[in-house]
Structure formats: structure tokens, C-alpha cells
C-alpha atoms as a PDB file:
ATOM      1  CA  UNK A   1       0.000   0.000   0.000  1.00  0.00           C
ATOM      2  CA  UNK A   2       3.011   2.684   0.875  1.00  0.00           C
ATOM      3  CA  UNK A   3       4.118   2.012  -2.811  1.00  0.00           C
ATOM      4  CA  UNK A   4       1.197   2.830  -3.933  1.00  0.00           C
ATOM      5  CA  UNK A   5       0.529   5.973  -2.153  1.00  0.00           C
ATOM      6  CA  UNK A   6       3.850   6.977  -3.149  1.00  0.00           C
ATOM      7  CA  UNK A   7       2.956   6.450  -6.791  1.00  0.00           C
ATOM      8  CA  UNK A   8       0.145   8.670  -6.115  1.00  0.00           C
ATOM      9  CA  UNK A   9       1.074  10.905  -4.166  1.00  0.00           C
ATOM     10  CA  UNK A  10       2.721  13.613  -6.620  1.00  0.00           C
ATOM     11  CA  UNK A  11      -0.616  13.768  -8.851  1.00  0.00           C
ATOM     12  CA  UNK A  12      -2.349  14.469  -5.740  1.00  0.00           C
ATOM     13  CA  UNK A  13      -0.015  16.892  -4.446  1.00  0.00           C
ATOM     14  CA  UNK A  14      -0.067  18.630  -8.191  1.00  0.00           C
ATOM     15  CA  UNK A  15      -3.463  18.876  -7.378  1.00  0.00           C
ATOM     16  CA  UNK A  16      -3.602  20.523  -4.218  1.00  0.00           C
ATOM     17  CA  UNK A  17      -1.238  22.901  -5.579  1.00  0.00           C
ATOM     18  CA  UNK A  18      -3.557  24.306  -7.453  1.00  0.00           C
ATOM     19  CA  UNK A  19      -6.745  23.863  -5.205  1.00  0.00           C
ATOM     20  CA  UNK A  20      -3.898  26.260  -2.811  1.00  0.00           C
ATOM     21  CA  UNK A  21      -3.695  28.805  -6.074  1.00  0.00           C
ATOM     22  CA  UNK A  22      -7.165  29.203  -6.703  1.00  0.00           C
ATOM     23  CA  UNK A  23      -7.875  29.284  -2.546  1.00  0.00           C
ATOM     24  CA  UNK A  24      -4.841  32.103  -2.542  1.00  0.00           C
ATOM     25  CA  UNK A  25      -5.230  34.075  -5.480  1.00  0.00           C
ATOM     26  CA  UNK A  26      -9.521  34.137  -4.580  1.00  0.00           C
ATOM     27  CA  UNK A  27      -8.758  35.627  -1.010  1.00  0.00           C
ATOM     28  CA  UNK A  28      -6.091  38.242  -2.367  1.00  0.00           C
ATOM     29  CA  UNK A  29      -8.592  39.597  -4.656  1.00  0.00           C
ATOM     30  CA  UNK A  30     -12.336  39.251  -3.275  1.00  0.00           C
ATOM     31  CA  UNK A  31     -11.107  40.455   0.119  1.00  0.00           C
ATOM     32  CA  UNK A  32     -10.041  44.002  -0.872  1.00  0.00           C
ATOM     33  CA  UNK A  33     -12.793  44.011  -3.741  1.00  0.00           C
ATOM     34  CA  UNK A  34     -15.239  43.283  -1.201  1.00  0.00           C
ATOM     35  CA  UNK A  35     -14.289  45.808   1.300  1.00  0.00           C
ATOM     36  CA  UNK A  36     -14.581  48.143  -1.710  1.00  0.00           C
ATOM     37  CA  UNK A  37     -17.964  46.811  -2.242  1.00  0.00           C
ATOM     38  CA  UNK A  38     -19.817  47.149   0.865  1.00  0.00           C
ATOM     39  CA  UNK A  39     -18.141  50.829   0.907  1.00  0.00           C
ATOM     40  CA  UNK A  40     -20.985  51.309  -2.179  1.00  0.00           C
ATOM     41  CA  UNK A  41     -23.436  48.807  -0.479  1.00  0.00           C
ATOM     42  CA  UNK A  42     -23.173  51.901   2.383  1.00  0.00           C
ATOM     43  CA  UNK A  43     -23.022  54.497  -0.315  1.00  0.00           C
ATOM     44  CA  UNK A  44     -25.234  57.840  -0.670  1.00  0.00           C
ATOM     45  CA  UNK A  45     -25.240  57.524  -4.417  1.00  0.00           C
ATOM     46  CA  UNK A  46     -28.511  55.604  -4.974  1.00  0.00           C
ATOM     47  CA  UNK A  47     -27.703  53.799  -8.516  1.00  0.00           C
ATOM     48  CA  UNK A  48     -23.916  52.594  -7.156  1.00  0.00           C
ATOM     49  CA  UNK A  49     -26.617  51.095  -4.366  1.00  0.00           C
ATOM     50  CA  UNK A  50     -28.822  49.275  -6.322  1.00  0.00           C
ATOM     51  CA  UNK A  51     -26.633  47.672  -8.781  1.00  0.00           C
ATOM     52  CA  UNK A  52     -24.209  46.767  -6.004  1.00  0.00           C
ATOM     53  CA  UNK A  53     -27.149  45.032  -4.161  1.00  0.00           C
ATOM     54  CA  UNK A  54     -28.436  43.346  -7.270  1.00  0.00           C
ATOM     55  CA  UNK A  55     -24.791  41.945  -7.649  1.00  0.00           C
ATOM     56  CA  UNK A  56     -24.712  40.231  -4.369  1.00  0.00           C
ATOM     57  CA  UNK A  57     -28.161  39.045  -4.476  1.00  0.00           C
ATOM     58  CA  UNK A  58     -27.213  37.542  -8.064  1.00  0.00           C
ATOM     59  CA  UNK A  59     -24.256  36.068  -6.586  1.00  0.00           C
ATOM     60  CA  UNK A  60     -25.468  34.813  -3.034  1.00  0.00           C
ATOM     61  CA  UNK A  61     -28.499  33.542  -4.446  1.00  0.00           C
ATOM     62  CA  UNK A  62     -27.437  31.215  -7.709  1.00  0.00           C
ATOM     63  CA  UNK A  63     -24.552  28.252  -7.085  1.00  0.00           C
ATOM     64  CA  UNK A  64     -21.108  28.557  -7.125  1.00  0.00           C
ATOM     65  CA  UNK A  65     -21.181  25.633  -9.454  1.00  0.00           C
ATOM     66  CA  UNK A  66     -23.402  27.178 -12.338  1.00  0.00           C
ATOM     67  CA  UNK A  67     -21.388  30.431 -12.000  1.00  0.00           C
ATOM     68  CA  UNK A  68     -18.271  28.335 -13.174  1.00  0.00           C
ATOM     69  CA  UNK A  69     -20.419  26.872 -15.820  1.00  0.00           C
ATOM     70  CA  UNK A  70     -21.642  29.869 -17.210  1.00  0.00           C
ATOM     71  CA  UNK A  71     -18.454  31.538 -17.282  1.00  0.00           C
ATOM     72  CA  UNK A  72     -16.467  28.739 -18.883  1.00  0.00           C
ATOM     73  CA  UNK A  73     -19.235  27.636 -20.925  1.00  0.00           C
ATOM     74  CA  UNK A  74     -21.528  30.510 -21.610  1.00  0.00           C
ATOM     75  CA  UNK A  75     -19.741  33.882 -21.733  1.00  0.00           C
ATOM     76  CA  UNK A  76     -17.549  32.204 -25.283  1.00  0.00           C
ATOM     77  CA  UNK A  77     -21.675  32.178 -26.885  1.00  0.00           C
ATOM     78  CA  UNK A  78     -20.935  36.661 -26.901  1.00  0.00           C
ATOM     79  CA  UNK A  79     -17.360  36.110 -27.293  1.00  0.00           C
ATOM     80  CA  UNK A  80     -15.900  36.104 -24.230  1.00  0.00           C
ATOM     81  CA  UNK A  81     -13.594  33.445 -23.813  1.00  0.00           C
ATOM     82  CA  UNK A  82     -11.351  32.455 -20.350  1.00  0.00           C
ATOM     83  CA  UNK A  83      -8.982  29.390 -20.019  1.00  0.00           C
ATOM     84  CA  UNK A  84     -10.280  27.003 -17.491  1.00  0.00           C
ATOM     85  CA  UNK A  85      -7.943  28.668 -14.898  1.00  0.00           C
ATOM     86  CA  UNK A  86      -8.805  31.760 -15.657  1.00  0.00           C
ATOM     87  CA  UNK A  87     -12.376  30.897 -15.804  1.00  0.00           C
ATOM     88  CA  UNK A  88     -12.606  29.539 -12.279  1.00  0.00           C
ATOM     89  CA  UNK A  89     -10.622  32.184 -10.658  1.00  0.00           C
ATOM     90  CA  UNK A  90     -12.354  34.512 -12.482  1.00  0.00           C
ATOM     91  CA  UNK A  91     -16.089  33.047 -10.881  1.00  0.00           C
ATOM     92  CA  UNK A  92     -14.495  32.454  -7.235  1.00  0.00           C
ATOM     93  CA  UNK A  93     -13.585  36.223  -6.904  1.00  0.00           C
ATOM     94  CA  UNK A  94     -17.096  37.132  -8.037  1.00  0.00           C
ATOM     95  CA  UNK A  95     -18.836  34.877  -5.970  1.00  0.00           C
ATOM     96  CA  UNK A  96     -16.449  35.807  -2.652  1.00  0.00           C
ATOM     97  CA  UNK A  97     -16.158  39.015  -3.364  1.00  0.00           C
ATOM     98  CA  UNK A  98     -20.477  39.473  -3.212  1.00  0.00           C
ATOM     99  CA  UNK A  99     -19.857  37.348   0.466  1.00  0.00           C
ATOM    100  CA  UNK A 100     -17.100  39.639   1.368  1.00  0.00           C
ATOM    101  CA  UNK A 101     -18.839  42.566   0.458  1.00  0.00           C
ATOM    102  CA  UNK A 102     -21.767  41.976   2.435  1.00  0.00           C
ATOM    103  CA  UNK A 103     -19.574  40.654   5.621  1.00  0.00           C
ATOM    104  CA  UNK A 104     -17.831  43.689   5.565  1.00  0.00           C
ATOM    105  CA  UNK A 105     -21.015  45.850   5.131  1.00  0.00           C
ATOM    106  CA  UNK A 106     -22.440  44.363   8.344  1.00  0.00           C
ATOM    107  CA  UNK A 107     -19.091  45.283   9.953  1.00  0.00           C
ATOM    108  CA  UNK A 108     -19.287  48.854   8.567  1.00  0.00           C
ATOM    109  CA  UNK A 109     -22.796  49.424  10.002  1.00  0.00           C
ATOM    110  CA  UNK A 110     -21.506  48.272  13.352  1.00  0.00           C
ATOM    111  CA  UNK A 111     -19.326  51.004  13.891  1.00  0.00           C
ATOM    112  CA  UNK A 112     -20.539  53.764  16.138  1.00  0.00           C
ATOM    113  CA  UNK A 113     -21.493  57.246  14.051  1.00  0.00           C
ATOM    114  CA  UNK A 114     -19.565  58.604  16.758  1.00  0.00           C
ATOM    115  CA  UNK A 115     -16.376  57.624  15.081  1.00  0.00           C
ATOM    116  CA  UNK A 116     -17.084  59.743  11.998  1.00  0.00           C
ATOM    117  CA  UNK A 117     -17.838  62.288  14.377  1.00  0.00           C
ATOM    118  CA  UNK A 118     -14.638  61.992  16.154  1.00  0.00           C
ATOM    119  CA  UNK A 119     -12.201  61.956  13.054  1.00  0.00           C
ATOM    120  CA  UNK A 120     -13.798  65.073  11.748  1.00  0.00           C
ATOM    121  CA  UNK A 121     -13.009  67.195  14.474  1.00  0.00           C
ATOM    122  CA  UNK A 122      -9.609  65.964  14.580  1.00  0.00           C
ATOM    123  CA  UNK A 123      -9.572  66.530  11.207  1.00  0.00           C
ATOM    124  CA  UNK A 124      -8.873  63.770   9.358  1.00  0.00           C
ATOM    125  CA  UNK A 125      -9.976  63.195   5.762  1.00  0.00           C
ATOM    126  CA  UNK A 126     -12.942  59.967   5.114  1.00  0.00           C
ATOM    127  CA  UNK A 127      -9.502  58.143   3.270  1.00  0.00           C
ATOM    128  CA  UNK A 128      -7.181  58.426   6.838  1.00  0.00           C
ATOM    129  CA  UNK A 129     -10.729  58.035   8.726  1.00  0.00           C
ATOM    130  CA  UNK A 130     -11.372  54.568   6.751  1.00  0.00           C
ATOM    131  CA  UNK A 131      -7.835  53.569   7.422  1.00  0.00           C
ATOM    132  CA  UNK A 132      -6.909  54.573  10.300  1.00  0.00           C
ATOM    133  CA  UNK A 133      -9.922  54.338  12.537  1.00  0.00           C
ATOM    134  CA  UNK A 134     -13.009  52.591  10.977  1.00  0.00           C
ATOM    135  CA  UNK A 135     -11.411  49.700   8.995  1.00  0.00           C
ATOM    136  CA  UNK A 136      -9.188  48.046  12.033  1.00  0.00           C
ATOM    137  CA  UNK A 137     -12.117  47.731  13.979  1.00  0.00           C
ATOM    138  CA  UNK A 138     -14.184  46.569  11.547  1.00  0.00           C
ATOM    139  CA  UNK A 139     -11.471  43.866  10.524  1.00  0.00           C
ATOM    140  CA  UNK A 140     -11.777  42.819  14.294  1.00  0.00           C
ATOM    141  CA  UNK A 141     -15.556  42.543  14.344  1.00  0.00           C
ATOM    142  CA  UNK A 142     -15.922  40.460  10.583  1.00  0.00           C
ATOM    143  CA  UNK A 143     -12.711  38.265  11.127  1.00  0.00           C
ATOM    144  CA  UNK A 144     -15.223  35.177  12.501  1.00  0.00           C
ATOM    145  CA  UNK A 145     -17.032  35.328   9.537  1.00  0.00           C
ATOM    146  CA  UNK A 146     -14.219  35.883   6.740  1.00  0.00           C
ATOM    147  CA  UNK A 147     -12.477  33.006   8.682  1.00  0.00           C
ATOM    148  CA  UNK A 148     -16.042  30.981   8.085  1.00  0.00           C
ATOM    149  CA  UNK A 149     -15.812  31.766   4.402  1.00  0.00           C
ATOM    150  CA  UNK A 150     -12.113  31.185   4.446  1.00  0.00           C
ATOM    151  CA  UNK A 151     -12.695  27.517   4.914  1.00  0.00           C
ATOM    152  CA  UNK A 152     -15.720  27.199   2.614  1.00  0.00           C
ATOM    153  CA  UNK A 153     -13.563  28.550   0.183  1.00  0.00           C
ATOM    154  CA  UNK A 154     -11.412  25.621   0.641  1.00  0.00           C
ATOM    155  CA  UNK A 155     -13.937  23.108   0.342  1.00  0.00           C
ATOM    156  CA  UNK A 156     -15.542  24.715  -2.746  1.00  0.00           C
ATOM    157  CA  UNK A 157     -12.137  24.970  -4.865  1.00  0.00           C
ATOM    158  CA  UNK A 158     -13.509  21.212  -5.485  1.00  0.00           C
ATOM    159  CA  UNK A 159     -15.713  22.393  -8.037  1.00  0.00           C
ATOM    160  CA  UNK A 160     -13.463  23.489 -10.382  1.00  0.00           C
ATOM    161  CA  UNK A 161     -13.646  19.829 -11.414  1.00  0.00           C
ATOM    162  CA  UNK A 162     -16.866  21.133 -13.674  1.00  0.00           C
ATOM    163  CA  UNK A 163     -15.164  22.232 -15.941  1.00  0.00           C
ATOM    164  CA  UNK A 164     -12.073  20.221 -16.196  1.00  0.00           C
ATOM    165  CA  UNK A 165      -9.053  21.651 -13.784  1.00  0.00           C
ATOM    166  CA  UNK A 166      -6.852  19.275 -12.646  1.00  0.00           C
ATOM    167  CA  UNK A 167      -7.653  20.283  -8.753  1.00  0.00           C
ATOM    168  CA  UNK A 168      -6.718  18.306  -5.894  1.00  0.00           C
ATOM    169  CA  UNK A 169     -10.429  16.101  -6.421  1.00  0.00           C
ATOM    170  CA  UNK A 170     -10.012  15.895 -10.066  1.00  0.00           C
ATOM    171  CA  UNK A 171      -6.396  14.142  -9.091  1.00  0.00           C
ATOM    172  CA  UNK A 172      -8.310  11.793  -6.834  1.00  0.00           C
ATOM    173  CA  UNK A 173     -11.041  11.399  -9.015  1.00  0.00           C
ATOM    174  CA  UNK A 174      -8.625   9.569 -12.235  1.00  0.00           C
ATOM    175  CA  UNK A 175      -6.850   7.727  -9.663  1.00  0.00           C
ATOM    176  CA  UNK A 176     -10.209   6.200  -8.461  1.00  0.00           C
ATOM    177  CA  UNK A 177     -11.291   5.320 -11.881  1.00  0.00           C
ATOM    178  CA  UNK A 178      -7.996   4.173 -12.984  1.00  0.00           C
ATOM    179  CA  UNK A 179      -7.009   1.572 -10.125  1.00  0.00           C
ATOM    180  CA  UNK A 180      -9.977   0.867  -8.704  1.00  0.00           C
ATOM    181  CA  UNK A 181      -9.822   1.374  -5.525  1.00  0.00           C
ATOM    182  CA  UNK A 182     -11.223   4.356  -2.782  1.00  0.00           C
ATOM    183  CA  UNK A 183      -8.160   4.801  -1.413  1.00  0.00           C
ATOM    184  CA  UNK A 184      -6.826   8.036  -3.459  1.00  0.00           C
ATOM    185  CA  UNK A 185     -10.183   9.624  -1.972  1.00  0.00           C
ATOM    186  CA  UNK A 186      -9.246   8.761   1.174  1.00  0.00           C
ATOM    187  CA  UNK A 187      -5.648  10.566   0.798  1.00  0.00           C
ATOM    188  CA  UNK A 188      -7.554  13.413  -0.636  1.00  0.00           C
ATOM    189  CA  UNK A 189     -10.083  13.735   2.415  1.00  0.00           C
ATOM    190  CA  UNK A 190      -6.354  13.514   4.032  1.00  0.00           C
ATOM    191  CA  UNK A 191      -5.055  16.396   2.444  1.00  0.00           C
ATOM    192  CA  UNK A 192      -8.162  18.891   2.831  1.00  0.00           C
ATOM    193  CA  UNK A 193      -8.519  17.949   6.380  1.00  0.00           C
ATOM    194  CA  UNK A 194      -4.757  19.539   6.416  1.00  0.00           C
ATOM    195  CA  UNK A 195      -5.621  22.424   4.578  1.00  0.00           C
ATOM    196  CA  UNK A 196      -8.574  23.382   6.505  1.00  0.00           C
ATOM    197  CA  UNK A 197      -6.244  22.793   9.440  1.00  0.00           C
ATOM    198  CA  UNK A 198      -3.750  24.956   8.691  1.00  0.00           C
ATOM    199  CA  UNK A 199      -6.248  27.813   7.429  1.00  0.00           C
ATOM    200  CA  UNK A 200      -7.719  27.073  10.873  1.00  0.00           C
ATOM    201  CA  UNK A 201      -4.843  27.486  12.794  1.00  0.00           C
ATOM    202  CA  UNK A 202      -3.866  30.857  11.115  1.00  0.00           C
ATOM    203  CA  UNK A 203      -7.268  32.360  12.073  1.00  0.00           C
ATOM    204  CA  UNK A 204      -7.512  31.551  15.344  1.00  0.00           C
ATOM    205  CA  UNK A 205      -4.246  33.308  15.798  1.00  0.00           C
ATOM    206  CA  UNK A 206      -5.613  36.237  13.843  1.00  0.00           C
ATOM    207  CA  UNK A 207      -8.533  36.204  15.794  1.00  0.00           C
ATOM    208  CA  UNK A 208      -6.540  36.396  19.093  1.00  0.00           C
ATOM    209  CA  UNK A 209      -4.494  39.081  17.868  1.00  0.00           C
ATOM    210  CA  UNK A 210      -7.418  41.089  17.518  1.00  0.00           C
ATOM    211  CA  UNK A 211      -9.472  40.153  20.388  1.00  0.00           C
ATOM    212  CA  UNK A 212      -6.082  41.721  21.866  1.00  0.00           C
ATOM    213  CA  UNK A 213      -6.138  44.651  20.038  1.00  0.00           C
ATOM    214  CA  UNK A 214      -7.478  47.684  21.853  1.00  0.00           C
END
């Protein structure tokens, strides 16, 4: 069996490496989009309001699976046309980035007026107010829930199976069929149950250091 887990093992791995670049390059790019998002979800200019809340309700409220399909598979019918990586990164930062934004948006709306009211008579202009003063504590209130959607994000990377990436359950997938046997499954329950523990691990530490922070 250890022979054949070390035959294995480097497909899987090759796999997981890019489950880890679509989980990465997702969080790099919906987090700061969606902070810029719930910014116009709280926004005095009515139209940026409405077709930012039509966005998130469009993206919260159809799957995460027939977003990949439709991008991949629909957008080439008016001549758009992604590679598969592309494609699928492309649909995860949509799709997190309409979580984020709304996550971040609750956090916003937590924050005491008082704040506001505080900055301007020291003051500071909205861009050093947002930095410096509303956006560290709303980082400290949402961190719970980005570290919820942190690990969902890791678990839904699977679906980029859909339309053909070799991800980590792809790799496990053609092993399965090819030999016959569960085990490669197994080893690839193995290696997300490492990956969410890691991610897990990280922000509980993250969370402590701002359950610190004063």
C-alpha cells in the first residue's frame, strides 16, 4: 500500500497545488474588492446602491457551481472566452467578493457614528478616517465570519472539477477510476482535512491578535 501511495502521491499533491492557487489568489482579490464593495453597499449615491445590491443578491443567491459553468461555458456564446484557470478564478472572486462585500457591510454598520464624528473634528480626511480608525475595527468585528468563508472557500475549490481543472479532487477522481480502488479519496479527504487545518490554525491566531487589540 506505501508504494502505492507513493505512486500517487505527486498527482495528488499537483493537485492541491492548485486547489492552494485558486484558494490564494480568490482571497487576495475578493477580500479588498469586497471591502470596496460594501463601501458602495453603504453608499449615498442611490444607482452605485442598487446595482451593487443586485450583484450580491445575483451572486449569493445562484450556485457557485453554475457560476463556473456559465463563465467557462456561456460567456464564449458573446465572445468572451477564459482558459479554465482563468475561468474559475475569475467566478471564485465574483462569488467571494459578493460574500465579502456583504460581511464587511455588516461590519461597517456596526461602527458607532460617533467615530465619523470623532475623526472630523480631529480633522482627518474619510480616506485616513477609513484607514486609520473605521477599517481596524471593523477587521476585528468580521474576522469570525471571513475566517467561516475562508474555509468554505477551501472546500468549494472542489468544483473546479466542472469544468475540467486538474484540482486536488479531479487528481483523486482519475486515480479512483484508474485503479480501482477508494483509497486516493481517502488521501484526498487527508489532504483537505490539512488544509482546513492549517487555514484554521492561522485564524484563530488572527482572531486572538485582535481580540487583543485595543
Amino acid at each position: 500500500m506505501l508504494h502505492y501511495v507513493s505512486e500517487i502521491l505527486p498527482s495528488l499533491l499537483s493537485g492541491a497545488w492548485m486547489t492552494i492557487n485558486i484558494f490564494f489568489w480568490t482571497l487576495i482579490a475578493s477580500i479588498p474588492l469586497g471591502i470596496l464593495g460594501s463601501l458602495g453597499l453603504t453608499s449615498k449615491i442611490a444607482p452605485l446602491r442598487w446595482i451593487l445590491k443586485f450583484y450580491v443578491w445575483l451572486m449569493r443567491g445562484t450556485p457557485l457551481l453554475l457560476q463556473l459553468i456559465f463563465v467557462f461555458y456561456g460567456l464564449p456564446i458573446v465572445g468572451i472566452i477564459f482558459q479554465r484557470y482563468d475561468a474559475a478564478l475569475f467566478a471564485f472572486i465574483l462569488n467571494y467578493t459578493a460574500y465579502f462585500a456583504e460581511i464587511f457591510r455588516g461590519g461597517f454598520q456596526a461602527i458607532d457614528p460617533g467615530q465619523f464624528e470623532s475623526a472630523r473634528v480631529l480633522r482627518l480626511t474619510r480616506g485616513q478616517t477609513l484607514i486609520k480608525i473605521v477599517i481596524p475595527q471593523v477587521v476585528k468585528i468580521v474576522v469570525p465570519s471571513i475566517g467561516n468563508e475562508t474555509i468554505n472557500l477551501i472546500k468549494d475549490s472542489s468544483l473546479v472539477y466542472v469544468i475540467g481543472l486538474g484540482d486536488l479532487l479531479r487528481a483523486g477522481n482519475v486515480a479512483t477510476a484508474r485503479d480501482v480502488t477508494l483509497l486516493p479519496l481517502v488521501l484526498v479527504g487527508i489532504i483537505y482535512l490539512l488544509m482546513t487545518a492549517v487555514a484554521t490554525f492561522v485564524l484563530r491566531k488572527v482572531e486572538q491578535h485582535y481580540r487583543a487589540w485595543r
